[in-house]
PDB file of N, CA and C in Angstrom:
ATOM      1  N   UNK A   1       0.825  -1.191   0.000  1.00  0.00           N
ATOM      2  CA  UNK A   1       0.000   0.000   0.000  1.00  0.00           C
ATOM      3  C   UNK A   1       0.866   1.249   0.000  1.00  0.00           C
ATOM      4  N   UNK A   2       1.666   1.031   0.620  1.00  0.00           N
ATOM      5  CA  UNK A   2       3.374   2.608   0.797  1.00  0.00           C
ATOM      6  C   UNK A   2       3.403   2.431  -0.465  1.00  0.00           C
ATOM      7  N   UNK A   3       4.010   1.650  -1.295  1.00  0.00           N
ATOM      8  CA  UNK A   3       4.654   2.168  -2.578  1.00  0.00           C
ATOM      9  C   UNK A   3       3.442   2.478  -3.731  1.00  0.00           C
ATOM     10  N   UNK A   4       2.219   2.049  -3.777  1.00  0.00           N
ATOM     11  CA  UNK A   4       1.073   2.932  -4.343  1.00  0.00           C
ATOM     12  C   UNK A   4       0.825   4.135  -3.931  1.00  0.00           C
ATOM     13  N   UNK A   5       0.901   4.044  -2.677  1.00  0.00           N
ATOM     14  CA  UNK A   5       0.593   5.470  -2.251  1.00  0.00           C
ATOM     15  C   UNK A   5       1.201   6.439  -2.257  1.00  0.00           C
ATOM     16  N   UNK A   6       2.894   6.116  -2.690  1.00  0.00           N
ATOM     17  CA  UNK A   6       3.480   7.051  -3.083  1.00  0.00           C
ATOM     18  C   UNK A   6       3.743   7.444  -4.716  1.00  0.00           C
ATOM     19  N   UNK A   7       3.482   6.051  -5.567  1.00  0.00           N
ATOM     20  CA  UNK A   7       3.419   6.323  -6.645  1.00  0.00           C
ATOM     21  C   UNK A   7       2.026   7.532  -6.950  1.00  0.00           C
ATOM     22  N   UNK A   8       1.094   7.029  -6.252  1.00  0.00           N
ATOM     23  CA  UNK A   8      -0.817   8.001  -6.461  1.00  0.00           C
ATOM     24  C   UNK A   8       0.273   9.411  -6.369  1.00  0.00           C
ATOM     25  N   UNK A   9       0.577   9.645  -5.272  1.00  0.00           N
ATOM     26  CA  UNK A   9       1.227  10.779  -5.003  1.00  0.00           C
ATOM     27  C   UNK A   9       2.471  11.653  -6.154  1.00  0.00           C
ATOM     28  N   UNK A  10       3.306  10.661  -6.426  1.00  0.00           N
ATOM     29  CA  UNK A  10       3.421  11.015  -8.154  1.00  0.00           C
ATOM     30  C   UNK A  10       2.883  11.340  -8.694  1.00  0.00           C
ATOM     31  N   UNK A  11       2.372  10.936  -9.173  1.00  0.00           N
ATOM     32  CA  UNK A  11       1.326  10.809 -10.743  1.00  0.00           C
ATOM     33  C   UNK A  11       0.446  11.825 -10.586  1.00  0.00           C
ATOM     34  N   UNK A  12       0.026  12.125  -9.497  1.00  0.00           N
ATOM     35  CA  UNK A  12      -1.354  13.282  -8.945  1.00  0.00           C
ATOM     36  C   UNK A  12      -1.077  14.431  -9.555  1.00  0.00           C
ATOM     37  N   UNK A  13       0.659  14.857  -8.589  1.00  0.00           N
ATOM     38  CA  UNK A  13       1.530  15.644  -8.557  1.00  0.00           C
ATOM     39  C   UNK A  13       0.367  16.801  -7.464  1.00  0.00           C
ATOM     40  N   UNK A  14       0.344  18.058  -7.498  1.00  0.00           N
ATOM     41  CA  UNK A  14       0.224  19.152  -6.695  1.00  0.00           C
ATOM     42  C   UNK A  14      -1.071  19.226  -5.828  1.00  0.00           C
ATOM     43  N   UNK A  15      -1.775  18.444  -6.878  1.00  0.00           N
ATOM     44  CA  UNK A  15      -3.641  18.149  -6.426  1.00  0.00           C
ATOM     45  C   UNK A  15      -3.574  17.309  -5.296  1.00  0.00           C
ATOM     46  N   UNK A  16      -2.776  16.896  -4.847  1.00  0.00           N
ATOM     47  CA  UNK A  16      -3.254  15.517  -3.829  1.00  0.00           C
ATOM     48  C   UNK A  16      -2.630  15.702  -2.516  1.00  0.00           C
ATOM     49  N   UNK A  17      -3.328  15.732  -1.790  1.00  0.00           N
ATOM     50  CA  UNK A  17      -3.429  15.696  -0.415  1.00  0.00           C
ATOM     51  C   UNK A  17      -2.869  14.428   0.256  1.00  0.00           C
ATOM     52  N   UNK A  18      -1.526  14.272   1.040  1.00  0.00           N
ATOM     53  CA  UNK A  18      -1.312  13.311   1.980  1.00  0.00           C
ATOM     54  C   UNK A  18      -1.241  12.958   3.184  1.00  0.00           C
ATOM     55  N   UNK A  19      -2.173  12.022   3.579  1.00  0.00           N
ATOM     56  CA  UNK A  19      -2.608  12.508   5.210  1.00  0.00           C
ATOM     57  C   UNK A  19      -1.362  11.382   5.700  1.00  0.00           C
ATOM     58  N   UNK A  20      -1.064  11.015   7.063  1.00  0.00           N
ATOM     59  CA  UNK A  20      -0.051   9.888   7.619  1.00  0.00           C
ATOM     60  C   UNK A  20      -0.491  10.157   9.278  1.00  0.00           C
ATOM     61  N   UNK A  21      -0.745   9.064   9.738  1.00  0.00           N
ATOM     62  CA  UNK A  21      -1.199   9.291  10.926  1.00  0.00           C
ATOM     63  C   UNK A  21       0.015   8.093  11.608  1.00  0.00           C
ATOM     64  N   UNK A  22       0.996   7.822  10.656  1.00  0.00           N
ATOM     65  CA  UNK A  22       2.176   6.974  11.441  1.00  0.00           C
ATOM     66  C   UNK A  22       3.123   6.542  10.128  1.00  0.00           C
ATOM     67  N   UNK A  23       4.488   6.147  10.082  1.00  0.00           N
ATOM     68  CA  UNK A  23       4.873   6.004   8.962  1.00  0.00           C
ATOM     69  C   UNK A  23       4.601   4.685   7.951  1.00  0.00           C
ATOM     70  N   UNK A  24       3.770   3.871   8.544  1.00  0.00           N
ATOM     71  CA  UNK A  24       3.573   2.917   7.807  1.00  0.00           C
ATOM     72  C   UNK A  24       1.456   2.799   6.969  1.00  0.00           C
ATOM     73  N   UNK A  25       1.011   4.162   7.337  1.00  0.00           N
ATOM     74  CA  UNK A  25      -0.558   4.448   7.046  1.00  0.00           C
ATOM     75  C   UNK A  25      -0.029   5.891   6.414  1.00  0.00           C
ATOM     76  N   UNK A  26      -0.656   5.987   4.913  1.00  0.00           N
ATOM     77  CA  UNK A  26      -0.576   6.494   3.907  1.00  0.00           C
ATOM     78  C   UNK A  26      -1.749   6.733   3.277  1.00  0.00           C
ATOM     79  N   UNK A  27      -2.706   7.727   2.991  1.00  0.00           N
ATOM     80  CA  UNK A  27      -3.780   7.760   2.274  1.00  0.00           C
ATOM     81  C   UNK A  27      -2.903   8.842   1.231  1.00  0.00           C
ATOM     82  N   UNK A  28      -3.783   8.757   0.005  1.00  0.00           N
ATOM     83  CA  UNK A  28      -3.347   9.417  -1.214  1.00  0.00           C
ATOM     84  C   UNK A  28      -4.865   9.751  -1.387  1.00  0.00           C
ATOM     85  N   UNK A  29      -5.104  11.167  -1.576  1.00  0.00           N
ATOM     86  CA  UNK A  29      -6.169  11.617  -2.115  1.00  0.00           C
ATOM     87  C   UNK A  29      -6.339  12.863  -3.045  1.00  0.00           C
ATOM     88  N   UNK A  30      -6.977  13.063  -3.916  1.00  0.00           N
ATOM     89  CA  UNK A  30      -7.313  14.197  -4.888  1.00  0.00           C
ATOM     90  C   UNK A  30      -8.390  13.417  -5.384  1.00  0.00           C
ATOM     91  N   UNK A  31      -8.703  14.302  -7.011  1.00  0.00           N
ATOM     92  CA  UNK A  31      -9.815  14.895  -7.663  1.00  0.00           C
ATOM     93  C   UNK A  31      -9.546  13.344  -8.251  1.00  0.00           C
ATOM     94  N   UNK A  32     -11.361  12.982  -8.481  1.00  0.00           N
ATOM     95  CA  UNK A  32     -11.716  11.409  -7.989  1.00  0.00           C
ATOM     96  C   UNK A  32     -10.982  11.160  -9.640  1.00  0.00           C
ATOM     97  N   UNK A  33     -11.740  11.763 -10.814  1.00  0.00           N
ATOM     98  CA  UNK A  33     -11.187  11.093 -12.337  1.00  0.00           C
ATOM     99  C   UNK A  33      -9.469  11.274 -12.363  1.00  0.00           C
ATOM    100  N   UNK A  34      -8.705  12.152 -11.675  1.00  0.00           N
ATOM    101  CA  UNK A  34      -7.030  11.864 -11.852  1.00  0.00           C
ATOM    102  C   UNK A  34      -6.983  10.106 -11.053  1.00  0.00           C
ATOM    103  N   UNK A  35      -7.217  10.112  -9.656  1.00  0.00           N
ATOM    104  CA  UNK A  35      -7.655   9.214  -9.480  1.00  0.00           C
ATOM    105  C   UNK A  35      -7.490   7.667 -10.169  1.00  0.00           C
ATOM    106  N   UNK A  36      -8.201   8.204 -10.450  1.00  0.00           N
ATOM    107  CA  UNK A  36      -8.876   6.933 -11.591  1.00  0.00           C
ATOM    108  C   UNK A  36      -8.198   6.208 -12.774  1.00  0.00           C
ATOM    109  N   UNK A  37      -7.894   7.718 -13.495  1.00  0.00           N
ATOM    110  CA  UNK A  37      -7.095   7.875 -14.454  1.00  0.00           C
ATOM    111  C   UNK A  37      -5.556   7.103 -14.462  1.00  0.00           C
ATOM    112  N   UNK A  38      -5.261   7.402 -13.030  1.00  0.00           N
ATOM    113  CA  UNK A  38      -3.973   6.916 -12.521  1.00  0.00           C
ATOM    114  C   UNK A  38      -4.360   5.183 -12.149  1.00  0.00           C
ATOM    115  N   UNK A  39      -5.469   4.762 -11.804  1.00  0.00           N
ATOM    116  CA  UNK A  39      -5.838   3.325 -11.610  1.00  0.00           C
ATOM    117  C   UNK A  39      -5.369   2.618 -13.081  1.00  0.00           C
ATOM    118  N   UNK A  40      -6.520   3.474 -13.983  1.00  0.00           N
ATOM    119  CA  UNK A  40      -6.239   2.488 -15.594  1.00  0.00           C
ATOM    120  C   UNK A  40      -5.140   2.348 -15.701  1.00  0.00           C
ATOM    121  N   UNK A  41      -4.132   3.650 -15.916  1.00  0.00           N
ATOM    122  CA  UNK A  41      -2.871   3.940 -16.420  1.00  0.00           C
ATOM    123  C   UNK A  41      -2.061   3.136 -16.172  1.00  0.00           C
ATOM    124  N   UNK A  42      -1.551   3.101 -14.534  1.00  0.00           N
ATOM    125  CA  UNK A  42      -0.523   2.656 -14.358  1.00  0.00           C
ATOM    126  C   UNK A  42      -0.613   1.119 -13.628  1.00  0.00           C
ATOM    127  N   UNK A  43      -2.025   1.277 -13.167  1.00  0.00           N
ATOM    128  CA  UNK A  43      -2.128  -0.848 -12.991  1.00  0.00           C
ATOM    129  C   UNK A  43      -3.224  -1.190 -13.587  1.00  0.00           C
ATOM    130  N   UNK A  44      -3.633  -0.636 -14.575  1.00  0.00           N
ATOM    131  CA  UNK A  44      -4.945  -1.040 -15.371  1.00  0.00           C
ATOM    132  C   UNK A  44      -6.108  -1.996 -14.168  1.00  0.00           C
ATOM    133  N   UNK A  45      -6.238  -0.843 -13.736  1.00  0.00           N
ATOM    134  CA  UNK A  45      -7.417  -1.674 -12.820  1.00  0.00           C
ATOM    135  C   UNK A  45      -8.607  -1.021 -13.257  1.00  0.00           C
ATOM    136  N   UNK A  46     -10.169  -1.617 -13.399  1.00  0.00           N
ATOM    137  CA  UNK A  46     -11.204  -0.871 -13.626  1.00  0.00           C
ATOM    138  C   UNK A  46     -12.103  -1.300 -12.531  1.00  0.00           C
ATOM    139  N   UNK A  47     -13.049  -0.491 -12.597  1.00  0.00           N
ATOM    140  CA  UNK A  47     -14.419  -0.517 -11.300  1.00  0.00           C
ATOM    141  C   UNK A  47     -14.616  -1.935 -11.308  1.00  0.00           C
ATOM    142  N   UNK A  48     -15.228  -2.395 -10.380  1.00  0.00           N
ATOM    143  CA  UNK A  48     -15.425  -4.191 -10.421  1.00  0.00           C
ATOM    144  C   UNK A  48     -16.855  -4.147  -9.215  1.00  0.00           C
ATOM    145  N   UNK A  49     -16.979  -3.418  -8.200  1.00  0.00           N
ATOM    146  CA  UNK A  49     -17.937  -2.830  -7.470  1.00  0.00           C
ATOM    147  C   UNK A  49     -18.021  -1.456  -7.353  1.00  0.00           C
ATOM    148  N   UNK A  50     -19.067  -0.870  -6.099  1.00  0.00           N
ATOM    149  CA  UNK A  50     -19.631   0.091  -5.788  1.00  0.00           C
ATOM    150  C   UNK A  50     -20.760   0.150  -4.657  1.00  0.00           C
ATOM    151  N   UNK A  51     -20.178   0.926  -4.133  1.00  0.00           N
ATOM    152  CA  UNK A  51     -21.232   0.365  -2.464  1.00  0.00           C
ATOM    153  C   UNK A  51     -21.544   2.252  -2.068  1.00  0.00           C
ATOM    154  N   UNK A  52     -22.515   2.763  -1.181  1.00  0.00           N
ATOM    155  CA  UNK A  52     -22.925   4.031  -0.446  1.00  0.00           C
ATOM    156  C   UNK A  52     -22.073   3.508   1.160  1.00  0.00           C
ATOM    157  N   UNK A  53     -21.601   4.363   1.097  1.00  0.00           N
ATOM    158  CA  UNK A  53     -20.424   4.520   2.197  1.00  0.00           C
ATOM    159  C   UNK A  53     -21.908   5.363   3.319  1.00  0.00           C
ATOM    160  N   UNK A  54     -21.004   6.070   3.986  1.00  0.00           N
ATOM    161  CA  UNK A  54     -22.154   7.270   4.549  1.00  0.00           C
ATOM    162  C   UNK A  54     -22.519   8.101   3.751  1.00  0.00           C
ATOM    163  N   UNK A  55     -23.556   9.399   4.288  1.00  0.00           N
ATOM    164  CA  UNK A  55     -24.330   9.556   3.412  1.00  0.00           C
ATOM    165  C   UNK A  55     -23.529  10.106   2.612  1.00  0.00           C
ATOM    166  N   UNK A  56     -23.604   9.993   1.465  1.00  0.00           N
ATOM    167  CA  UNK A  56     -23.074  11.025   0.197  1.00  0.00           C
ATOM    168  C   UNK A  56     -21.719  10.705  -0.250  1.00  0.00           C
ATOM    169  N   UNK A  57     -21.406   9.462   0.295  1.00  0.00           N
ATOM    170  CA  UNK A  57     -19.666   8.774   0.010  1.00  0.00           C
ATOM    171  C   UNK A  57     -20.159   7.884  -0.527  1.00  0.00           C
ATOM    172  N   UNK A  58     -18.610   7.444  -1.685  1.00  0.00           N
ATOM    173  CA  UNK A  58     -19.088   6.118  -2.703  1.00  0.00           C
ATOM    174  C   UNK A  58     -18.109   5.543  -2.254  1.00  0.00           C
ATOM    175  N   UNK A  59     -17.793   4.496  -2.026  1.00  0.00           N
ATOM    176  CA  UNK A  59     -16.640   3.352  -1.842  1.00  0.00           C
ATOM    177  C   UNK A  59     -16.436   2.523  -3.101  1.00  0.00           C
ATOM    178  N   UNK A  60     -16.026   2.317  -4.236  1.00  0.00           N
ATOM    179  CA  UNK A  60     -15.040   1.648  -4.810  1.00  0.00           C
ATOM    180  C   UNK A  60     -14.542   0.977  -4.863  1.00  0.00           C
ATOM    181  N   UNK A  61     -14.429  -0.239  -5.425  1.00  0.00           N
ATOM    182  CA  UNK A  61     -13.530  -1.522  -5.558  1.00  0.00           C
ATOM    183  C   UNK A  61     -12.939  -1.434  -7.020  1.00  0.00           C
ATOM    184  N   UNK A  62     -11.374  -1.176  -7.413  1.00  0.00           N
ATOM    185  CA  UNK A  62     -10.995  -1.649  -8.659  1.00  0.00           C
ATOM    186  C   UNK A  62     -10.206  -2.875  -8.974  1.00  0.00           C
ATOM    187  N   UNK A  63     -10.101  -3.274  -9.841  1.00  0.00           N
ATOM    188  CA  UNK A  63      -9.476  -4.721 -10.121  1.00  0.00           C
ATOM    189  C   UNK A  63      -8.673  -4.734 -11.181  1.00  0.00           C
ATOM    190  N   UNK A  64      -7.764  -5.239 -11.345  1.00  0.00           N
ATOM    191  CA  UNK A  64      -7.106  -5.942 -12.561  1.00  0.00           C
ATOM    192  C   UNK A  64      -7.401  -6.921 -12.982  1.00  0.00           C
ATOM    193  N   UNK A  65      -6.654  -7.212 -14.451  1.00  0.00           N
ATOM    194  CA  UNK A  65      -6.573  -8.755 -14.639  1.00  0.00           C
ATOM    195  C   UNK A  65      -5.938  -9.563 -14.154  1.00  0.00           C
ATOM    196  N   UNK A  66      -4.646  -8.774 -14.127  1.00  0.00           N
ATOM    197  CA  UNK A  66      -3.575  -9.453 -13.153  1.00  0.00           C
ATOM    198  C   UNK A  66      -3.772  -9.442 -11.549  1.00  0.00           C
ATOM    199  N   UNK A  67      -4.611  -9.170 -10.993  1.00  0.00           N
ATOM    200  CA  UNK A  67      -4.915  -9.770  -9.291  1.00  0.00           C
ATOM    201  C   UNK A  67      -4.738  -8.091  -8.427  1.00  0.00           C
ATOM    202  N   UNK A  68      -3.805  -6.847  -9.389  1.00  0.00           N
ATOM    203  CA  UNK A  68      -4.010  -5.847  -8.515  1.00  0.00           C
ATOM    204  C   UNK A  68      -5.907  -5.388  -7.691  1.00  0.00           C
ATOM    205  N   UNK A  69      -5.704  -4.511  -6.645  1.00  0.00           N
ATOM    206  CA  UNK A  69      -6.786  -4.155  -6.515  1.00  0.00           C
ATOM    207  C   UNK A  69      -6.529  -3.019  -5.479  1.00  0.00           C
ATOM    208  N   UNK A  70      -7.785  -1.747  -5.665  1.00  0.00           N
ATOM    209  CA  UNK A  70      -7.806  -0.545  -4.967  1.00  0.00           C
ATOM    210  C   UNK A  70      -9.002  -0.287  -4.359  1.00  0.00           C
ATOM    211  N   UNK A  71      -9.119   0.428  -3.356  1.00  0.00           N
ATOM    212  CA  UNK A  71     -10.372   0.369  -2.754  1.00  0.00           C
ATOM    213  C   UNK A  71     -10.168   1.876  -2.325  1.00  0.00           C
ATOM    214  N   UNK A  72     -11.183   2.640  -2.878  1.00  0.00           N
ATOM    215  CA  UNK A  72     -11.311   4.500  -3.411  1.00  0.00           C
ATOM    216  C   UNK A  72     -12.433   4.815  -2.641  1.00  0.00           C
ATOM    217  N   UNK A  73     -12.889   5.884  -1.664  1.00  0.00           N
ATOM    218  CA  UNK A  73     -13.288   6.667  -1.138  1.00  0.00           C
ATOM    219  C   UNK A  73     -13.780   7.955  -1.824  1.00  0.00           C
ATOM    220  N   UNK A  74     -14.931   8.195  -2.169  1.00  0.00           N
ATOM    221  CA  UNK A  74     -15.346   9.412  -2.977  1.00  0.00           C
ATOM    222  C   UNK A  74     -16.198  10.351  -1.966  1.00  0.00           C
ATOM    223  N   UNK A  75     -15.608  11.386  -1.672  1.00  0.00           N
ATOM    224  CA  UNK A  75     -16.940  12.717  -1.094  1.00  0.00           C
ATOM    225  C   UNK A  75     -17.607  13.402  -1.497  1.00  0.00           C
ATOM    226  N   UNK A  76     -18.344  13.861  -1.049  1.00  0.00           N
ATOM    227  CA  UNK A  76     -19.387  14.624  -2.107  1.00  0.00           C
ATOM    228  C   UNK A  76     -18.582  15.634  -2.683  1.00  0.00           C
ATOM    229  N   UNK A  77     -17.938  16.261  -2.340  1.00  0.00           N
ATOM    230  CA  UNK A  77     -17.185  17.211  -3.357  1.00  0.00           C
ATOM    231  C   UNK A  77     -16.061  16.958  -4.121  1.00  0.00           C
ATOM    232  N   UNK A  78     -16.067  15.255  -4.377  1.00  0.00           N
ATOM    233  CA  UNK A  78     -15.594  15.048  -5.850  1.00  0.00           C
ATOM    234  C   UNK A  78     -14.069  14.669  -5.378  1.00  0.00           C
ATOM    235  N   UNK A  79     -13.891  14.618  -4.271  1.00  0.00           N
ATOM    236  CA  UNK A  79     -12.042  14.636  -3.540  1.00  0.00           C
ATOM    237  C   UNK A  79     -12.362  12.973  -2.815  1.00  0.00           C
ATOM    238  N   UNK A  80     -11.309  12.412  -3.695  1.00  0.00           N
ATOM    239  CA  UNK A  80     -11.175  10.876  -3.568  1.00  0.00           C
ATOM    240  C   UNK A  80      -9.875  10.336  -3.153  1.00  0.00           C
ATOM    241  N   UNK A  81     -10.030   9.581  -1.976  1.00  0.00           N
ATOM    242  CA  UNK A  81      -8.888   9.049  -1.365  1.00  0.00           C
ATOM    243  C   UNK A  81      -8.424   7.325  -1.814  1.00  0.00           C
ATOM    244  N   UNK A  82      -7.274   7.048  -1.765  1.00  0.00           N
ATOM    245  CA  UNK A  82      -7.207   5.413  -1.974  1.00  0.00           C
ATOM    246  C   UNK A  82      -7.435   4.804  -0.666  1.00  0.00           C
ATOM    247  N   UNK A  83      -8.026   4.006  -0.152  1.00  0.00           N
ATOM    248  CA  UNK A  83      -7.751   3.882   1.245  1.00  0.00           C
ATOM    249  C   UNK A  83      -7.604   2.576   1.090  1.00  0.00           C
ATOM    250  N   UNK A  84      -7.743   1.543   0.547  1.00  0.00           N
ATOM    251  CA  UNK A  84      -6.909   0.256   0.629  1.00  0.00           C
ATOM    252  C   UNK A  84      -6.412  -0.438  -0.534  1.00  0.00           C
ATOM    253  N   UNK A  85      -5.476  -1.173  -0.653  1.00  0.00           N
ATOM    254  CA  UNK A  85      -5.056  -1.701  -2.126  1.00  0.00           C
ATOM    255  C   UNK A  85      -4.271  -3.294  -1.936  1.00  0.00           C
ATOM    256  N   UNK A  86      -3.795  -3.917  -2.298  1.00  0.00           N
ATOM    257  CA  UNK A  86      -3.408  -5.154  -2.256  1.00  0.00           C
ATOM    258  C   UNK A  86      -3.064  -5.879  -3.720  1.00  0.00           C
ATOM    259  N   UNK A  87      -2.978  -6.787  -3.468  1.00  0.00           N
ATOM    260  CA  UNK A  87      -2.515  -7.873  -5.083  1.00  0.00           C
ATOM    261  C   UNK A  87      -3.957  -9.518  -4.832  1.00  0.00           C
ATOM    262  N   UNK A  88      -3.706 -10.544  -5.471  1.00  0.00           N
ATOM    263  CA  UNK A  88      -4.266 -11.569  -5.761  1.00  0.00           C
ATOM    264  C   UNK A  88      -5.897 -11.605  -5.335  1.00  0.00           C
ATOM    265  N   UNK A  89      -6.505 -10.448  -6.220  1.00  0.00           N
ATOM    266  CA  UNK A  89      -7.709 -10.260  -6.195  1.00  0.00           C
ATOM    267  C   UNK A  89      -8.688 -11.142  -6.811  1.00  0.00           C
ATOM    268  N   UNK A  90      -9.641 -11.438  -6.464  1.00  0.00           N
ATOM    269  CA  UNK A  90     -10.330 -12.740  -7.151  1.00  0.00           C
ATOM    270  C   UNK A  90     -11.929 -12.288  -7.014  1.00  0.00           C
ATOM    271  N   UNK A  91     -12.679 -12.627  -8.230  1.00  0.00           N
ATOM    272  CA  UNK A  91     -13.721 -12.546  -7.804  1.00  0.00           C
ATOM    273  C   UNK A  91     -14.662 -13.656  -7.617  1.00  0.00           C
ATOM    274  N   UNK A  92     -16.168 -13.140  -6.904  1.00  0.00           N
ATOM    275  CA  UNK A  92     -16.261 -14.540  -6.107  1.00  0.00           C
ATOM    276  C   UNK A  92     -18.018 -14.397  -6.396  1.00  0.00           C
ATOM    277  N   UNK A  93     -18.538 -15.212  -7.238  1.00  0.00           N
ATOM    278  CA  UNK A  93     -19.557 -15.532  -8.205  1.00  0.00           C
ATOM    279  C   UNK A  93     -20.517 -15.996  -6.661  1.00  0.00           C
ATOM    280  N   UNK A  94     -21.286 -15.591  -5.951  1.00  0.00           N
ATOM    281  CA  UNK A  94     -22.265 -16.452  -5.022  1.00  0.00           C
ATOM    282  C   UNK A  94     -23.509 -17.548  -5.945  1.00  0.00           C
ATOM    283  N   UNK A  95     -23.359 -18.500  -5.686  1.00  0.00           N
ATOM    284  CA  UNK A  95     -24.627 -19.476  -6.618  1.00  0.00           C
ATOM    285  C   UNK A  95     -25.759 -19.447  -5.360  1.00  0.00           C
ATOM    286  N   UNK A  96     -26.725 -19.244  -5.934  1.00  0.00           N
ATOM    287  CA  UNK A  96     -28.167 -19.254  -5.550  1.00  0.00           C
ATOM    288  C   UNK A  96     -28.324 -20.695  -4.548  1.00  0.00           C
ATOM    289  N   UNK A  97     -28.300 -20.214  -2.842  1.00  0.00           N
ATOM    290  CA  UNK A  97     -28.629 -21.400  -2.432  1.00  0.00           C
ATOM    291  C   UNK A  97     -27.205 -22.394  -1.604  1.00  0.00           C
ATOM    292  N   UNK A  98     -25.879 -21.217  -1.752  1.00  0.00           N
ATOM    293  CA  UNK A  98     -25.535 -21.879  -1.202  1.00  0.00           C
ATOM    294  C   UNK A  98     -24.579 -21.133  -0.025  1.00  0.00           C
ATOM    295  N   UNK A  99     -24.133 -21.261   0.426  1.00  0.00           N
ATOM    296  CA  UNK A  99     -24.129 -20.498   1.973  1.00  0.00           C
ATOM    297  C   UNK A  99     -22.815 -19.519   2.248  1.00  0.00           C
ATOM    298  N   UNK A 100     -22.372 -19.295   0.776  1.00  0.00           N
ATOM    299  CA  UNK A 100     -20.816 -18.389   0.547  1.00  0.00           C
ATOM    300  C   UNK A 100     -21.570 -17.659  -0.149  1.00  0.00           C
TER     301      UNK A 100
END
């Protein structure tokens, strides 16, 4: 998550806000489409979910093909944070009826 979050922080460049509440917790945030832009670009990840956070926040799930994945924070005024990311992402099909 450090070395995304410092790459987001690259790529953003001046727009992005970095919060650290210890040296190993890193949020990267700015304007949600750079964002984004920076998801396709540089790990080709695209939307894969979408959930209502509190009121007026979107939460985000992106994915790769290759197993990356980001999990994006949107506020109502359009200022989007990464707040979790990882590798060997999988998705997971529930069948009707059975208890996963």
């Amino acid at each position: 998550m450090i070395h995304r979050s410092i790459a987001l922080l690259s790529a953003l460049g001046s727009s992005v806000v970095a919060l650290a509440s210890d040296a190993s917790a890193q949020t990267s945030c700015g304007p949600r489409e750079q964002l984004v832009k920076v998801l396709a670009d540089q790990y080709k990840e695209d939307p894969v979910g979408i959930g209502l956070a509190q009121p007026g926040q979107v939460l985000e799930v992106f994915a790769s093909q290759g197993g990356s994945w980001s999990m994006v924070m949107t506020m109502p005024d359009g200022k989007a944070c990464l707040i979790a990311a990882g590798d060997n992402w999988e998705m997971v099909t529930k069948i009707k009826g059975s208890p996963i």
